[in-house]
Protein backbone atom coordinates (compact mmCIF):
# COMPACT_ATOMS: atom_id res chain seq x y z
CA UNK A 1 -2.93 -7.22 7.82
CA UNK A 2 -4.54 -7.99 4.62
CA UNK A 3 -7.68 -9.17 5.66
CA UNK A 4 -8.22 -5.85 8.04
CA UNK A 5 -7.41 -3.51 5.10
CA UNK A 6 -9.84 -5.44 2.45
CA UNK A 7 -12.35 -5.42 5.38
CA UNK A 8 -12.31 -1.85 5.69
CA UNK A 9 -12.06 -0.65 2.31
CA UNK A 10 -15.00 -2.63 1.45
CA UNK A 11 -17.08 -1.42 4.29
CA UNK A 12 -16.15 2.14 2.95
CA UNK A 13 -17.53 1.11 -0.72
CA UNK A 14 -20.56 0.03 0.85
CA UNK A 15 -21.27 2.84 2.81
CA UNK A 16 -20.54 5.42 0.06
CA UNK A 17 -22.72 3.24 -2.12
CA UNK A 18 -19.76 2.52 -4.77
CA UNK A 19 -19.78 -1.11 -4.91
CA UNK A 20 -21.34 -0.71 -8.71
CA UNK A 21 -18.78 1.78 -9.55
CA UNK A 22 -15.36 1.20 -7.83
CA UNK A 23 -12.80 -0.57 -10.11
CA UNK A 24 -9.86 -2.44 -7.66
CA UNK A 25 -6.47 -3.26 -9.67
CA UNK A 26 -4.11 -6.32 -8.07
CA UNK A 27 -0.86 -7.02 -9.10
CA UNK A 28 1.17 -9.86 -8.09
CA UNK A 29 2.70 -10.47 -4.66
CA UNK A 30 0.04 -11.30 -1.72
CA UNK A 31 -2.14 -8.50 -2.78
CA UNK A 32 -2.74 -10.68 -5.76
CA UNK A 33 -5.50 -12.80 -3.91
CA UNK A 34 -7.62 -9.15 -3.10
CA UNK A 35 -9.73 -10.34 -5.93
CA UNK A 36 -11.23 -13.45 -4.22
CA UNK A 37 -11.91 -11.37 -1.15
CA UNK A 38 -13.92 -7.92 -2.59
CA UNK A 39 -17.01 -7.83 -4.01
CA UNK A 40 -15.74 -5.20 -6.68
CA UNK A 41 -15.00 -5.23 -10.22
CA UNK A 42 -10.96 -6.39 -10.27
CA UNK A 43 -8.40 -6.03 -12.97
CA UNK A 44 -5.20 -8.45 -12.52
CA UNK A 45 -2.01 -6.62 -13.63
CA UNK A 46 1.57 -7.42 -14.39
CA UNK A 47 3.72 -7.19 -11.11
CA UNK A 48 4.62 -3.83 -10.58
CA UNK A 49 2.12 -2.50 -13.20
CA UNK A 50 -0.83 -1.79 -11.31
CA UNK A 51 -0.57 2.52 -11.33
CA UNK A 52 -0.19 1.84 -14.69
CA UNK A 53 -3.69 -0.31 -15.46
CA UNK A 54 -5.60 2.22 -12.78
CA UNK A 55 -4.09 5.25 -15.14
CA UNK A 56 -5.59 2.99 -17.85
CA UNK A 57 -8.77 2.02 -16.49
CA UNK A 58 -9.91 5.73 -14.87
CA UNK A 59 -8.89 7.43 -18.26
CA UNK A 60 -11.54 5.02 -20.08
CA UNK A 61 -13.82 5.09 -17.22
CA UNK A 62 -13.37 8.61 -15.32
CA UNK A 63 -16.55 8.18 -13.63
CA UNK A 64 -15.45 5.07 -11.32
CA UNK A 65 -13.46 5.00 -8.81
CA UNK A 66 -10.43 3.28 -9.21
CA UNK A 67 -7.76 2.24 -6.74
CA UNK A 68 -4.18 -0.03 -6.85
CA UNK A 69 -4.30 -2.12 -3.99
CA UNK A 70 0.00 -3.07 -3.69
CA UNK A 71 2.98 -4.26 -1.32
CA UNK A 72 6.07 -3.09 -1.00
CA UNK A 73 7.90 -5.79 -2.76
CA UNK A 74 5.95 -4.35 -5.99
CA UNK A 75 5.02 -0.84 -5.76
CA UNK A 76 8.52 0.21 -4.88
CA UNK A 77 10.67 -2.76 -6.24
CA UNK A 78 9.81 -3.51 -9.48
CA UNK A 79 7.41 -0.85 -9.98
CA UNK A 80 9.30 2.14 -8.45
CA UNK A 81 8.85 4.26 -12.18
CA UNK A 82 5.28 3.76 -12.37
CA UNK A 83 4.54 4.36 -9.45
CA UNK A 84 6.84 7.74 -9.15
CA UNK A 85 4.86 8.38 -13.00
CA UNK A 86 1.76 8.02 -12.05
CA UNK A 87 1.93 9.87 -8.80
CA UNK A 88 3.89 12.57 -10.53
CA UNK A 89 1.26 13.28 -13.30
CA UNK A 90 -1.62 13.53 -10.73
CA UNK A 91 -3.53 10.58 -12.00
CA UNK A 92 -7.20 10.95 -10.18
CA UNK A 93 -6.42 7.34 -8.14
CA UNK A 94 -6.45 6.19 -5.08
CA UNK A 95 -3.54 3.54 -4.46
CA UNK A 96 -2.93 1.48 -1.29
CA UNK A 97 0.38 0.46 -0.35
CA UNK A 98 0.72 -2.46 1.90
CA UNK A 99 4.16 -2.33 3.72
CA UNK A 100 5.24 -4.89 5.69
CA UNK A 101 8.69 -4.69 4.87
CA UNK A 102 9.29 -8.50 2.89
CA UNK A 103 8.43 -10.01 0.20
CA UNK A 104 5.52 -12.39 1.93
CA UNK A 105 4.56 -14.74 -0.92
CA UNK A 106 7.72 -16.13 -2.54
CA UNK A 107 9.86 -16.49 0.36
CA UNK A 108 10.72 -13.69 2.92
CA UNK A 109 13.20 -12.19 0.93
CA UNK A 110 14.44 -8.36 1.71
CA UNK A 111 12.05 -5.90 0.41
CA UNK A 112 12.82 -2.07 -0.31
CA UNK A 113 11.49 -1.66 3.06
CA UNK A 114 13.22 -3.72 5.22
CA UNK A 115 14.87 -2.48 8.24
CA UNK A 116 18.34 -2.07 9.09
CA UNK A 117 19.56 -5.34 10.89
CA UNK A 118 16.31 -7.19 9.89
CA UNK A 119 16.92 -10.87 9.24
CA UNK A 120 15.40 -12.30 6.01
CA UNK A 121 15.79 -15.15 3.90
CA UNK A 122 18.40 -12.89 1.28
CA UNK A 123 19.83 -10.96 4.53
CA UNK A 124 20.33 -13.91 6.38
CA UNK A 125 23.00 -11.37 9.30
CA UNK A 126 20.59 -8.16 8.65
CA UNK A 127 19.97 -5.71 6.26
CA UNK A 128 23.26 -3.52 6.27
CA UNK A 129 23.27 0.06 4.87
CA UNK A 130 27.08 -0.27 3.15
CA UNK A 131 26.10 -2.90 0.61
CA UNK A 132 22.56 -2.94 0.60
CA UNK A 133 21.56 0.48 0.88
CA UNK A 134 19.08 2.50 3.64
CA UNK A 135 14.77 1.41 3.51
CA UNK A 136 13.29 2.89 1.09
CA UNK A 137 11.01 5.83 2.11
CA UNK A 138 8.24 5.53 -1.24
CA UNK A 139 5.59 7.69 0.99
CA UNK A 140 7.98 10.43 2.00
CA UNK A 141 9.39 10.55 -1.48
CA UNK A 142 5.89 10.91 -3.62
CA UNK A 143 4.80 13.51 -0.91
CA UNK A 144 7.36 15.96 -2.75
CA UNK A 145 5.63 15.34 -6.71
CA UNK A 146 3.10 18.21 -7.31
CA UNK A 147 0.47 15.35 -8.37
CA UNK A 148 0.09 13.73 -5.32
CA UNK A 149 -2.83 15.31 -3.45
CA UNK A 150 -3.52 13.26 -0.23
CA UNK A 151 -0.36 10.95 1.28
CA UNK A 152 -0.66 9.45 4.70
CA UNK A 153 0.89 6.43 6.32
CA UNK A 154 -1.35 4.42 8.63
CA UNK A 155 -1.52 0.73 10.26
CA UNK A 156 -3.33 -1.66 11.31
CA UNK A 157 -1.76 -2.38 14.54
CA UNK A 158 -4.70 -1.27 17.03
CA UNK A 159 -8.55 -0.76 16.81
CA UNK A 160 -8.38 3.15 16.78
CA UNK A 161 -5.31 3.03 14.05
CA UNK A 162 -7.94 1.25 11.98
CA UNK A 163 -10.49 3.63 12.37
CA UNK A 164 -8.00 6.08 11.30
CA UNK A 165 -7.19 4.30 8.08
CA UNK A 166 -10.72 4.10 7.40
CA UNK A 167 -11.06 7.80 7.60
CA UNK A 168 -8.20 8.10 5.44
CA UNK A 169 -9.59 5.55 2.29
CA UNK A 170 -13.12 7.40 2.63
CA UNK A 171 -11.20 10.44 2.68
CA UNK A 172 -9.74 9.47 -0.56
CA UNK A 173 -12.44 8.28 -2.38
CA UNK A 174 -14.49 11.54 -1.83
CA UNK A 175 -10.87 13.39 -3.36
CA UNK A 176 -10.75 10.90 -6.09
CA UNK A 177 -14.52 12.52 -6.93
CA UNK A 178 -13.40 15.45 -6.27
CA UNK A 179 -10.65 15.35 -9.34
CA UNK A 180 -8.14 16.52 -7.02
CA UNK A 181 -4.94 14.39 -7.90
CA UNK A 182 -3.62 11.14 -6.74
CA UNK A 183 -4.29 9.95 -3.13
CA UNK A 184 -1.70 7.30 -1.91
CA UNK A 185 -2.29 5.50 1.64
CA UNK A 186 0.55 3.79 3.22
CA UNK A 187 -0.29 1.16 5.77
CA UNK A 188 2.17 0.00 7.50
CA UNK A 189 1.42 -4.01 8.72
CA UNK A 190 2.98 -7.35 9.87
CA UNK A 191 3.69 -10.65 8.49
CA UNK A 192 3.81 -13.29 11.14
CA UNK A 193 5.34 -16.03 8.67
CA UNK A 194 7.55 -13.62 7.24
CA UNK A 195 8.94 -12.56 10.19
CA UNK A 196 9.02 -15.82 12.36
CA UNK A 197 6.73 -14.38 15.16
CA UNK A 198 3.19 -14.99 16.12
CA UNK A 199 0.29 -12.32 15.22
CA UNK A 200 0.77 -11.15 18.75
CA UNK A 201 4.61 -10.56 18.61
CA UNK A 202 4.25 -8.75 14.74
CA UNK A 203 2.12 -5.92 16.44
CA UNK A 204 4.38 -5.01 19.02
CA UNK A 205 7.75 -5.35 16.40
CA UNK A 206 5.70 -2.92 14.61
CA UNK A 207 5.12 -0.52 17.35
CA UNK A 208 8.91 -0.61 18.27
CA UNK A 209 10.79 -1.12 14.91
CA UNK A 210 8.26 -0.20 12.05
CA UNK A 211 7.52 3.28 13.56
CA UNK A 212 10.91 5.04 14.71
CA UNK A 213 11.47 4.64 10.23
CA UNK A 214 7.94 4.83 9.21
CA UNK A 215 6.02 7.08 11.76
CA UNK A 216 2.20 7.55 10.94
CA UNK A 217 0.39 10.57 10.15
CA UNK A 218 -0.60 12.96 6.90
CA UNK A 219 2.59 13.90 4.65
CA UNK A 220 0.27 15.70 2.59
């Protein structure tokens, strides 16, 4: 779902008439590559530090409009405490979380979002909730600090869900002007090698498995 969420956030930056002012941060995992692919300044960061470098980058520059563009395996892995931080302090940001429940780039591993019973490459019988613990609701969670402003979980899985998510981003961006808080977009996708399916079977898994845990719509 990558490519339809760079797609769409760019198309909002043109049509606001940002390009010359938006500042994208990409930390390591398969958001890394978001650099190659948007016609925006782009700051690299440290996996997991990307809140961090936005909080950075919008404090030196408060005029541009900054956003984290993360998966799951690094916003709420190894950067669960700056993201919780940043969201808790209100930083004026717009970050994008990416969840399709693995760790796509270094081998299908178990994210914080996997499913119960979902096969991956370290839960080779299923993710059980005894030993490993329950999927780890980030979006739900931050909806509860008094800095977050806008939180809403969308996907990618249909044409009108990703006219929805556009809504949401430009929704966001105008916020982010606004100096109202910290906006933080879910959006919940599918990874066909990750998962062992083709493109096809990945948006129906998401419709039946993704949803019942991570059901769409405004938190805040």
């Amino acid at each position: 779902g990558h490519g339809i969420v760079h797609k769409i956030l760019m198309e909002v930056v043109e049509e606001m008439g940002i390009q010359d002012k938006t500042i994208g941060i990409a930390p390591v995992g398969c958001s890394v590559l978001a650099y190659n692919y948007m016609n925006v300044d782009m700051q690299e960061a440290a996996h997991g530090r990307a809140s961090a470098v936005a909080t950075g980058v919008k404090r030196v520059l408060p005029d541009r409009y900054v956003f984290s563009y993360q998966g799951d395996g690094d916003l709420a892995a190894i950067g669960t405490a700056e993201t919780i931080h940043t969201v808790n302090r209100g930083e004026n940001i717009l970050m994008i979380f990416v969840n399709n429940a693995i760790y796509g780039m270094t081998g299908g591993q178990m994210a914080p979002t996997t499913l119960l019973g979902q096969v991956t490459s370290t839960s080779p019988y299923g993710r059980e909730a005894a030993s490993i613990g329950n999927p780890l609701k980030i979006t739900e969670l931050l909806a509860q600090l008094p800095g977050a402003y806008y939180v809403s979980r969308h996907s990618i899985h249909t044409s009108n869900a990703i006219r929805k998510l556009k809504k949401a981003i430009a929704k966001s961006f105008e916020y982010q002007k606004e100096k109202k808080g910290t906006c933080f977009i879910e959006v919940v996708s599918n990874c066909p090698s990750g998962w062992k399916m083709t493109p096809l079977e990945t948006m129906k898994w998401i419709e039946e498995h993704m949803f019942p845990v991570f059901p769409l719509g405004d938190l805040k």
